[in-house]
N, C-alpha and C. Protein backbone atom coordinates (compact mmCIF):
# COMPACT_ATOMS: atom_id res chain seq x y z
N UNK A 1 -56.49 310.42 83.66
CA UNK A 1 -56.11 309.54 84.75
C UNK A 1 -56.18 310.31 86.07
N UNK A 2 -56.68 309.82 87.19
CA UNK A 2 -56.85 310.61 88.21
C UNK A 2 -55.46 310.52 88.41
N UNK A 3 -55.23 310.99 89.93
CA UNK A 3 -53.96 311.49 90.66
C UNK A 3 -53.72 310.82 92.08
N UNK A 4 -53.02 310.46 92.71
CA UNK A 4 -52.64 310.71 94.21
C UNK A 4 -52.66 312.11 94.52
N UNK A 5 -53.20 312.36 96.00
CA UNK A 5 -53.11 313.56 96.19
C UNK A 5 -52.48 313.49 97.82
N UNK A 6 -51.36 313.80 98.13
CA UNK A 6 -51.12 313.82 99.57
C UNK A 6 -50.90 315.55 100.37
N UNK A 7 -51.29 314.86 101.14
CA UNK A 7 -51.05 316.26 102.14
C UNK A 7 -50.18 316.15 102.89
N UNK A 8 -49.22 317.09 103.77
CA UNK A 8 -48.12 316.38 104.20
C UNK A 8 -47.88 317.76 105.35
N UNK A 9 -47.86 317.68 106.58
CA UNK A 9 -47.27 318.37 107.65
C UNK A 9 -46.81 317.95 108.87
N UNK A 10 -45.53 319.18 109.24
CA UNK A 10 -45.13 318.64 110.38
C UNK A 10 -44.54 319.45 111.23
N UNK A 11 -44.61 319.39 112.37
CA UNK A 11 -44.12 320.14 113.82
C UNK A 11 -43.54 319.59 115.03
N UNK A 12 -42.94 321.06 115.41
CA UNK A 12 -41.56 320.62 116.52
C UNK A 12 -42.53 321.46 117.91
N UNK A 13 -42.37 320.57 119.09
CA UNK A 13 -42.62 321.59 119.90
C UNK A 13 -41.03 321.76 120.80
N UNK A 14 -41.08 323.23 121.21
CA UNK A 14 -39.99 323.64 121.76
C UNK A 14 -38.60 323.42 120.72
N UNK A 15 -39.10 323.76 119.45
CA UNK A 15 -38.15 323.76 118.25
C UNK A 15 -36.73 324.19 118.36
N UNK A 16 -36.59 325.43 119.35
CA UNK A 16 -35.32 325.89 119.67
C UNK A 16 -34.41 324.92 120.76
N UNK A 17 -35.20 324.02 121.15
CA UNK A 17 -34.56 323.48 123.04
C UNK A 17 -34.18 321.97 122.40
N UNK A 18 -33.43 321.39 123.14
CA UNK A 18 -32.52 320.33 123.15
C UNK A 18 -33.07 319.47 123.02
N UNK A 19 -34.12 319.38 124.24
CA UNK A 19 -35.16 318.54 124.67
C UNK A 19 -36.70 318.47 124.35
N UNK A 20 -36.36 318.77 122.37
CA UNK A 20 -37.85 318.76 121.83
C UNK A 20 -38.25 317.28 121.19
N UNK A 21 -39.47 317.69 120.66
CA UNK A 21 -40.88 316.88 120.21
C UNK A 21 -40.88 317.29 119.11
N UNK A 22 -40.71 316.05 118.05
CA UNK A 22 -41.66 316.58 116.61
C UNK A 22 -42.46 315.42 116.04
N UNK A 23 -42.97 316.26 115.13
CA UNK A 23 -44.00 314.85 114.72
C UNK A 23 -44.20 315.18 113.26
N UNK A 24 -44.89 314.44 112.66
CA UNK A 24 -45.35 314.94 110.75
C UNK A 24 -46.46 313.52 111.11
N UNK A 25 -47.39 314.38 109.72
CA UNK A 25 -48.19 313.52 109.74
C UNK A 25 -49.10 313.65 107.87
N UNK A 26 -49.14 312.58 107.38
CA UNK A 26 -49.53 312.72 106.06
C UNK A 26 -50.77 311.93 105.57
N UNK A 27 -51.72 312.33 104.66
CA UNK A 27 -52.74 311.96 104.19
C UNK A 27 -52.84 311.59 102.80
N UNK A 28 -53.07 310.64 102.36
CA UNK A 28 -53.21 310.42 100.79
C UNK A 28 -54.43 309.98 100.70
N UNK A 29 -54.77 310.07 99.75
CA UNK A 29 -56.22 310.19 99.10
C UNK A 29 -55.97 309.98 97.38
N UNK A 30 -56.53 308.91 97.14
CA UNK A 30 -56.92 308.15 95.95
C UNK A 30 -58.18 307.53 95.73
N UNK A 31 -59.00 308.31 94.78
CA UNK A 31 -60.29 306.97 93.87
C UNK A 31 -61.10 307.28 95.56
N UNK A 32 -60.64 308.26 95.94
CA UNK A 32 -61.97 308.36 97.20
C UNK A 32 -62.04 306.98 98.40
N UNK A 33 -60.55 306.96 98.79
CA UNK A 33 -59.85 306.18 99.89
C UNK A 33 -58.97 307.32 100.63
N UNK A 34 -58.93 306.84 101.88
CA UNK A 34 -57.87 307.93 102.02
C UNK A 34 -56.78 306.89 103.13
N UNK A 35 -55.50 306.98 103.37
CA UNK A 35 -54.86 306.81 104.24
C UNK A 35 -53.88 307.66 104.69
N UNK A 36 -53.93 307.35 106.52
CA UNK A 36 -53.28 308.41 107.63
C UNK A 36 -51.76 307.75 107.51
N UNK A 37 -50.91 308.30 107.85
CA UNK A 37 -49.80 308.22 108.47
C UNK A 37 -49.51 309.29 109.06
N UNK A 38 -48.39 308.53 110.66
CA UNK A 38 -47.89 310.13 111.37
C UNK A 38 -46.61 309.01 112.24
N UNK A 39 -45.79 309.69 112.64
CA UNK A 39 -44.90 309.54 113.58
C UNK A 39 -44.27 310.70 114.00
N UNK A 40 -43.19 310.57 114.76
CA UNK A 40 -42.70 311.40 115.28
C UNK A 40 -41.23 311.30 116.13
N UNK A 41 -40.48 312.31 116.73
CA UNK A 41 -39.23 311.41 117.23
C UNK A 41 -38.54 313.16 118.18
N UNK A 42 -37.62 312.72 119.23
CA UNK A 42 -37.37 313.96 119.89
C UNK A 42 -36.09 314.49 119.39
N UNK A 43 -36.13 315.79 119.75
CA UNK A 43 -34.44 316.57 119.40
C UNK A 43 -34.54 316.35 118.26
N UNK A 44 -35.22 317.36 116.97
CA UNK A 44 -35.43 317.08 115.74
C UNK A 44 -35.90 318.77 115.79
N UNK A 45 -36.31 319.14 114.39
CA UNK A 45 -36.70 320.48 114.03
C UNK A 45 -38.01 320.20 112.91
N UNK A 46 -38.34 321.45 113.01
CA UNK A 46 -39.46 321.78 112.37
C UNK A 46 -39.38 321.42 111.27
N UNK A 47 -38.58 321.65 110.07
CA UNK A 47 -38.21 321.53 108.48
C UNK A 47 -38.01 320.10 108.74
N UNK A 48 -37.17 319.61 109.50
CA UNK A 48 -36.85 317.75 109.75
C UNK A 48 -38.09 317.25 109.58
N UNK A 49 -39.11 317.20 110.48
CA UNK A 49 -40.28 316.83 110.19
C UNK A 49 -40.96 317.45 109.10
N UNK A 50 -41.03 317.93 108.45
CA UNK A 50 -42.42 318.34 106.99
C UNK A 50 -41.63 318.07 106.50
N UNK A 51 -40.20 317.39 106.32
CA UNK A 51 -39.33 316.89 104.85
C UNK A 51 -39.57 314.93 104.93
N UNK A 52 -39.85 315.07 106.78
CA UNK A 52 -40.07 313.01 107.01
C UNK A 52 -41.34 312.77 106.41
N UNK A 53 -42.27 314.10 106.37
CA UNK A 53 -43.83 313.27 106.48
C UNK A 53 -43.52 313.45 104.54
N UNK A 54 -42.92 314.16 103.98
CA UNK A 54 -42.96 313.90 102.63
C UNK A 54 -42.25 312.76 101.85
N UNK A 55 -41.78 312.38 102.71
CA UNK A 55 -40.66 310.81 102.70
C UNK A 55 -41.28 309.97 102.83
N UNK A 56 -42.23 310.39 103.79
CA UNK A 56 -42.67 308.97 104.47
C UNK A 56 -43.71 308.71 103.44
N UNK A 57 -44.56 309.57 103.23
CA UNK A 57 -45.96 309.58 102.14
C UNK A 57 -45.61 308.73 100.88
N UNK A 58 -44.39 309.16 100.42
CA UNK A 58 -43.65 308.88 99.18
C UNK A 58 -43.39 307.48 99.00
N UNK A 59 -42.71 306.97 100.53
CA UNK A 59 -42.90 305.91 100.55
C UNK A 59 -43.22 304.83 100.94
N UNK A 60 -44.43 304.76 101.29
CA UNK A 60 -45.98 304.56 101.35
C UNK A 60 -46.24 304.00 99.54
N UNK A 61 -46.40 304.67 98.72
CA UNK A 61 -46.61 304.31 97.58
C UNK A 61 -46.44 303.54 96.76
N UNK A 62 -47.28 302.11 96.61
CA UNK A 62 -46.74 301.09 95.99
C UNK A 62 -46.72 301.28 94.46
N UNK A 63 -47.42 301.95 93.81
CA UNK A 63 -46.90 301.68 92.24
C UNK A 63 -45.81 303.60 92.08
N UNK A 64 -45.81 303.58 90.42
CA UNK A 64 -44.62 304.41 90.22
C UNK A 64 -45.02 305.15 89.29
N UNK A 65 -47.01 304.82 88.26
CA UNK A 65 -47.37 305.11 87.59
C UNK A 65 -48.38 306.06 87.44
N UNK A 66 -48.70 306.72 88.43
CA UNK A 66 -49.83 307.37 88.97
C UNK A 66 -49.21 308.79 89.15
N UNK A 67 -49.56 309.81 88.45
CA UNK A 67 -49.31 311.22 89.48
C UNK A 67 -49.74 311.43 90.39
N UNK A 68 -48.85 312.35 90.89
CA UNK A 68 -48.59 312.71 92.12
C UNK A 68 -49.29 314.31 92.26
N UNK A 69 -49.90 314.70 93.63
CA UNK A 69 -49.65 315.65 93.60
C UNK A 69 -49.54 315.99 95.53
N UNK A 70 -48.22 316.81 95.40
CA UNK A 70 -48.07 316.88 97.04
C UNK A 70 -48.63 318.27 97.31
N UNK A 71 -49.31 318.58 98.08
CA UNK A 71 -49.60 319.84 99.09
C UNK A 71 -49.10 319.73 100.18
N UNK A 72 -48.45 321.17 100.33
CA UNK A 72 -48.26 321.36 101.68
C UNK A 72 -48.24 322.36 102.29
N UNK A 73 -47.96 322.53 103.28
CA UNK A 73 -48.12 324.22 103.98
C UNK A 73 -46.72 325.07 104.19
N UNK A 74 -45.68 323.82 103.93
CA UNK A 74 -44.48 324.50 104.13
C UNK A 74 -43.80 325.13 102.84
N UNK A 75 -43.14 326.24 102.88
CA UNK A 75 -42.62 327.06 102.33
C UNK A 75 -41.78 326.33 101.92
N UNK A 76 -40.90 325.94 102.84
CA UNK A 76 -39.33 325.23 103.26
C UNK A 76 -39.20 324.12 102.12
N UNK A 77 -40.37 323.44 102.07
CA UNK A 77 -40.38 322.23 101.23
C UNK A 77 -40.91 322.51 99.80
N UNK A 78 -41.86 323.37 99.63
CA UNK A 78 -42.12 323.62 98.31
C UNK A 78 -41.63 324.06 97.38
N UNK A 79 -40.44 325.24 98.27
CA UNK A 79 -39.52 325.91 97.42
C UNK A 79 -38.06 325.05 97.36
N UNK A 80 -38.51 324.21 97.84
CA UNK A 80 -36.72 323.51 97.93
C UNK A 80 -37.07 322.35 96.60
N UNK A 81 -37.94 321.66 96.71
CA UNK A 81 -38.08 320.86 95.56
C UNK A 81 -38.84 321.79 94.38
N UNK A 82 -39.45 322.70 94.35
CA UNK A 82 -39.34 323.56 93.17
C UNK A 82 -38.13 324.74 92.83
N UNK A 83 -37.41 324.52 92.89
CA UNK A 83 -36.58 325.64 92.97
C UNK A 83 -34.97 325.48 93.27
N UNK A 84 -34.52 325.18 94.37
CA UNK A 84 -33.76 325.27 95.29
C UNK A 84 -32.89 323.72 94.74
N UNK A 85 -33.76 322.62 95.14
CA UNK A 85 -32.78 321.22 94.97
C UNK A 85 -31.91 321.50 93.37
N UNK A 86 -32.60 321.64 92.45
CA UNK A 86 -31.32 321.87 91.48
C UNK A 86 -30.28 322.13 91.43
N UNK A 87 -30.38 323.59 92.62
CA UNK A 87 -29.40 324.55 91.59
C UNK A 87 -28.77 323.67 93.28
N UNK A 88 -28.48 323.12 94.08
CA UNK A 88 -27.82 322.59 95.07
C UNK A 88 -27.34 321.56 94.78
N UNK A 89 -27.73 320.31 93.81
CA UNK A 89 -27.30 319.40 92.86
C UNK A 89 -25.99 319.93 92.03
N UNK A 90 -26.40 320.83 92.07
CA UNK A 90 -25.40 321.34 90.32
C UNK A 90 -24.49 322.24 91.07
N UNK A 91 -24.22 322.34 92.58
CA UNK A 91 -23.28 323.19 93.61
C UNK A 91 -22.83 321.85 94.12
N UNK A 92 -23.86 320.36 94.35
CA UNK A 92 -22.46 319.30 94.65
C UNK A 92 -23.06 319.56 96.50
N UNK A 93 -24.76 319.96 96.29
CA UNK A 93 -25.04 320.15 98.18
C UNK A 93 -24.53 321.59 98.54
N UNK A 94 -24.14 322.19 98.11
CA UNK A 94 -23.94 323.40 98.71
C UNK A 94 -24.99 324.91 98.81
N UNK A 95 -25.22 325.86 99.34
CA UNK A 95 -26.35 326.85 98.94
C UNK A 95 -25.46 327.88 98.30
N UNK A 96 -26.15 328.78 97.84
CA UNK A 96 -25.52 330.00 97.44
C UNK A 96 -24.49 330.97 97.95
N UNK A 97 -24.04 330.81 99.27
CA UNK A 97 -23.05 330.97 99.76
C UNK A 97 -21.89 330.30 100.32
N UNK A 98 -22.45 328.76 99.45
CA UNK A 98 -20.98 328.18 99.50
C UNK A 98 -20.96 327.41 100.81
N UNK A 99 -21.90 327.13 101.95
CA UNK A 99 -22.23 326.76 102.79
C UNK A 99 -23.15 325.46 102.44
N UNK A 100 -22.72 324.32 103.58
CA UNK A 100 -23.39 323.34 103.08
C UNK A 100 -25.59 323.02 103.28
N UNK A 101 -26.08 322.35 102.78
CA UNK A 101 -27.09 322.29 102.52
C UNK A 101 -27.87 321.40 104.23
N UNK A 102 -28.68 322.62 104.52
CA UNK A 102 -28.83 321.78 106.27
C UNK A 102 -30.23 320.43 105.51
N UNK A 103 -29.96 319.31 106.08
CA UNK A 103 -30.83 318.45 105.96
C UNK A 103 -30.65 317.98 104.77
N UNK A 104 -29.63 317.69 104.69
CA UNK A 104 -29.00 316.95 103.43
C UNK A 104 -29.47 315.82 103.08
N UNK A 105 -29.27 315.05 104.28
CA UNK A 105 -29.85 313.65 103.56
C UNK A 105 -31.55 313.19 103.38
N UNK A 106 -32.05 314.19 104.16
CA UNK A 106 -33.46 314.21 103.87
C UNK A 106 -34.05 314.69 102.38
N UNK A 107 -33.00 315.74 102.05
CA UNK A 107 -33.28 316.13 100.74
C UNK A 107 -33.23 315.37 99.76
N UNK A 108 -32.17 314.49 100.05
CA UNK A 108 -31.82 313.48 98.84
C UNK A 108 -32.39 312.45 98.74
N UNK A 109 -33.00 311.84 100.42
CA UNK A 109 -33.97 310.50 100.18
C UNK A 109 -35.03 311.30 99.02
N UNK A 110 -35.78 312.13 99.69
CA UNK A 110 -36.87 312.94 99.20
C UNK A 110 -36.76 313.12 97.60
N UNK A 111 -35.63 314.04 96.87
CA UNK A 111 -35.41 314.07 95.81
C UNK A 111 -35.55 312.71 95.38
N UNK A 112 -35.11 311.58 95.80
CA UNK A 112 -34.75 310.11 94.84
C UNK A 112 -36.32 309.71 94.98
N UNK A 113 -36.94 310.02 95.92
CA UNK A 113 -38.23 309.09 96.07
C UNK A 113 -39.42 309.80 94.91
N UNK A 114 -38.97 311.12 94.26
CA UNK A 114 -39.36 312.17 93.78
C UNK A 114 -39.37 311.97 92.44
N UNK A 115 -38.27 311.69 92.01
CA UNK A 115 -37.60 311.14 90.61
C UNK A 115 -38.05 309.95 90.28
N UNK A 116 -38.19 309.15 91.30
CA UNK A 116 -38.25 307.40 90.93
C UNK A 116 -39.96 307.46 90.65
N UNK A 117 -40.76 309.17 90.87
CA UNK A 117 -42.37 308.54 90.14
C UNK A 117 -42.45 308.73 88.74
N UNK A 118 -43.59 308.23 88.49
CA UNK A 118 -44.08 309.07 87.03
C UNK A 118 -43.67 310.63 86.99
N UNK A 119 -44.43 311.52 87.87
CA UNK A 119 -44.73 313.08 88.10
C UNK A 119 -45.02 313.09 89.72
N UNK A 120 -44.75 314.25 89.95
CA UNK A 120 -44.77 314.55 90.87
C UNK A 120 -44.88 315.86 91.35
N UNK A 121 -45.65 316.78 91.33
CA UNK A 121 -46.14 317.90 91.28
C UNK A 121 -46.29 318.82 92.90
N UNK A 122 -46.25 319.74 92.83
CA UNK A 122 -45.36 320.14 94.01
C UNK A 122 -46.78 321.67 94.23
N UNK A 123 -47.34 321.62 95.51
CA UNK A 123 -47.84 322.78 95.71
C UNK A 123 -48.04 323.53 97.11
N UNK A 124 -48.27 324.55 97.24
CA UNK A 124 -48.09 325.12 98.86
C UNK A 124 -49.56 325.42 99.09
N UNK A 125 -50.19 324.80 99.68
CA UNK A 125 -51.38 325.43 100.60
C UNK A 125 -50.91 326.24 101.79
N UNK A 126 -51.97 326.70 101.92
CA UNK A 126 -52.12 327.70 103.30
C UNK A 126 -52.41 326.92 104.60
N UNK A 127 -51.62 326.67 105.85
CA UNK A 127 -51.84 326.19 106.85
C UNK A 127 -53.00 326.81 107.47
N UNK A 128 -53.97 326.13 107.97
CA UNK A 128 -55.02 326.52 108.54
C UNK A 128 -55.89 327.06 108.47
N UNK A 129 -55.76 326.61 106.93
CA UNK A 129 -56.95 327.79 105.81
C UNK A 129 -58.72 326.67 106.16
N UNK A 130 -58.63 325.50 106.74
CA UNK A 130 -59.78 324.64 106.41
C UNK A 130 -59.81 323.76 105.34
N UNK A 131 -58.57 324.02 104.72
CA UNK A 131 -58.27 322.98 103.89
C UNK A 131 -58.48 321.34 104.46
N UNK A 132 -59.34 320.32 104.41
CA UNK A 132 -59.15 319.12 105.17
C UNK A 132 -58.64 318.17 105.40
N UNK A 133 -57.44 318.07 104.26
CA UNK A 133 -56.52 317.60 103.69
C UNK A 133 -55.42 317.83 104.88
N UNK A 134 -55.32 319.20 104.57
CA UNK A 134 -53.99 319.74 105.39
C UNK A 134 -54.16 320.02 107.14
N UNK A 135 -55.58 320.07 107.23
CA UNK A 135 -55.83 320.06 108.73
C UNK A 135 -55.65 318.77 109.18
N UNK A 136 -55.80 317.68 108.50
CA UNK A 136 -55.85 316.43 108.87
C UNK A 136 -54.43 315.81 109.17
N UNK A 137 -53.65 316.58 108.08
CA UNK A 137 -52.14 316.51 108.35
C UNK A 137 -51.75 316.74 109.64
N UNK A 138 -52.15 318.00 109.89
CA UNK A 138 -51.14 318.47 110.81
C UNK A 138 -51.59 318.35 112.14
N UNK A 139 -53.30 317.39 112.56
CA UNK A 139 -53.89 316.63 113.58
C UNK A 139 -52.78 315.54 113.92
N UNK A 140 -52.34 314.86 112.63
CA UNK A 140 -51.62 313.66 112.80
C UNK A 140 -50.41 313.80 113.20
N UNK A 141 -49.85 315.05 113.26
CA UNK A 141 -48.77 315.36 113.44
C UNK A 141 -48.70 315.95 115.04
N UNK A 142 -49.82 316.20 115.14
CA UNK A 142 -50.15 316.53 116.18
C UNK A 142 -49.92 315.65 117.25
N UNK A 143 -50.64 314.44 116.85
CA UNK A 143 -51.05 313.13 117.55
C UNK A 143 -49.98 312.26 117.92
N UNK A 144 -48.73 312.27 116.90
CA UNK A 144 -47.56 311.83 117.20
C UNK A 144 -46.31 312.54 118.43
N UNK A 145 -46.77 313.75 118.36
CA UNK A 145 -46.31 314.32 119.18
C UNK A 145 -46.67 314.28 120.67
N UNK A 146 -48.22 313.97 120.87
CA UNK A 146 -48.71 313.66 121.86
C UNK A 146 -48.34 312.40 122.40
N UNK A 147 -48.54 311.46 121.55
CA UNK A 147 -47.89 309.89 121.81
C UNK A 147 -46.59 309.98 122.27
N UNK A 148 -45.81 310.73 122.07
CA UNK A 148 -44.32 311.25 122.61
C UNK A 148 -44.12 311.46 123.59
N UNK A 149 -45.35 312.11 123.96
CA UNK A 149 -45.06 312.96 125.50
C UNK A 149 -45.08 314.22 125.16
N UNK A 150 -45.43 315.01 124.32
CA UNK A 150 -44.77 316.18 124.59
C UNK A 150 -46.31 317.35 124.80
């Protein structure tokens, strides 16, 4: 059975300042179709966006029967749903020092939208490797940010 394959990135400009820009932007590709999505929104962070555009991709997806497979460039996200969301489930949201989990509720849309597929398979590309997938991502993410103003 083939797969969904999405690509998924996203960026803050002026990530540290009050008065920022972010955007995400995601690509799926099925059976040799592809569709864009991107938005974006201000006073937000970097991880905020590459956790929306994996939300958003997710749900985008009308059936529940198809694997999945997400790429992405972020660290933040690959290791949190391979790795990380468990053992923060089974702490009740908390990290390893007992401190609560930043971007909580993004995690958990994300986790539920995650659970509710068939499979869902989780991988890290390299940002800006020429990958076209992931360049295309992070154009769109780009593009939302521009539409912003920023």
């Amino acid at each position: 059975m083939q797969k969904i394959i999405i690509y998924c990135d996203g960026g803050c400009r002026g990530n540290q300042h009050a008065e920022n820009i972010g955007g995400w932007g995601a690509v799926l590709e099925y059976k040799g179709k592809t569709k864009e999505l991107f938005g974006g929104e201000q006073n937000t962070t970097n991880n905020r966006m590459e956790l929306t555009a994996c939300i958003k991709a997710l749900e985008a997806i009308k059936t529940k029967n198809i694997p999945i497979e997400m790429r992405v460039d972020s660290a933040y996200v690959c290791n949190g749903m391979t790795s990380w969301v468990e053992k923060w489930v089974k702490k009740n949201w908390k990290k390893s020092d007992g401190k609560p989990v930043e971007n909580e509720s993004l995690w958990q849309r994300l986790l539920l939208l995650s659970d509710n597929q068939e499979s869902v398979e989780w991988s890290k590309v390299k940002g800006h490797s020429g990958e076209s997938g992931n360049e295309l991502a992070d154009q769109l993410a780009n593009k939302a940010m521009d539409e912003i103003g920023g």
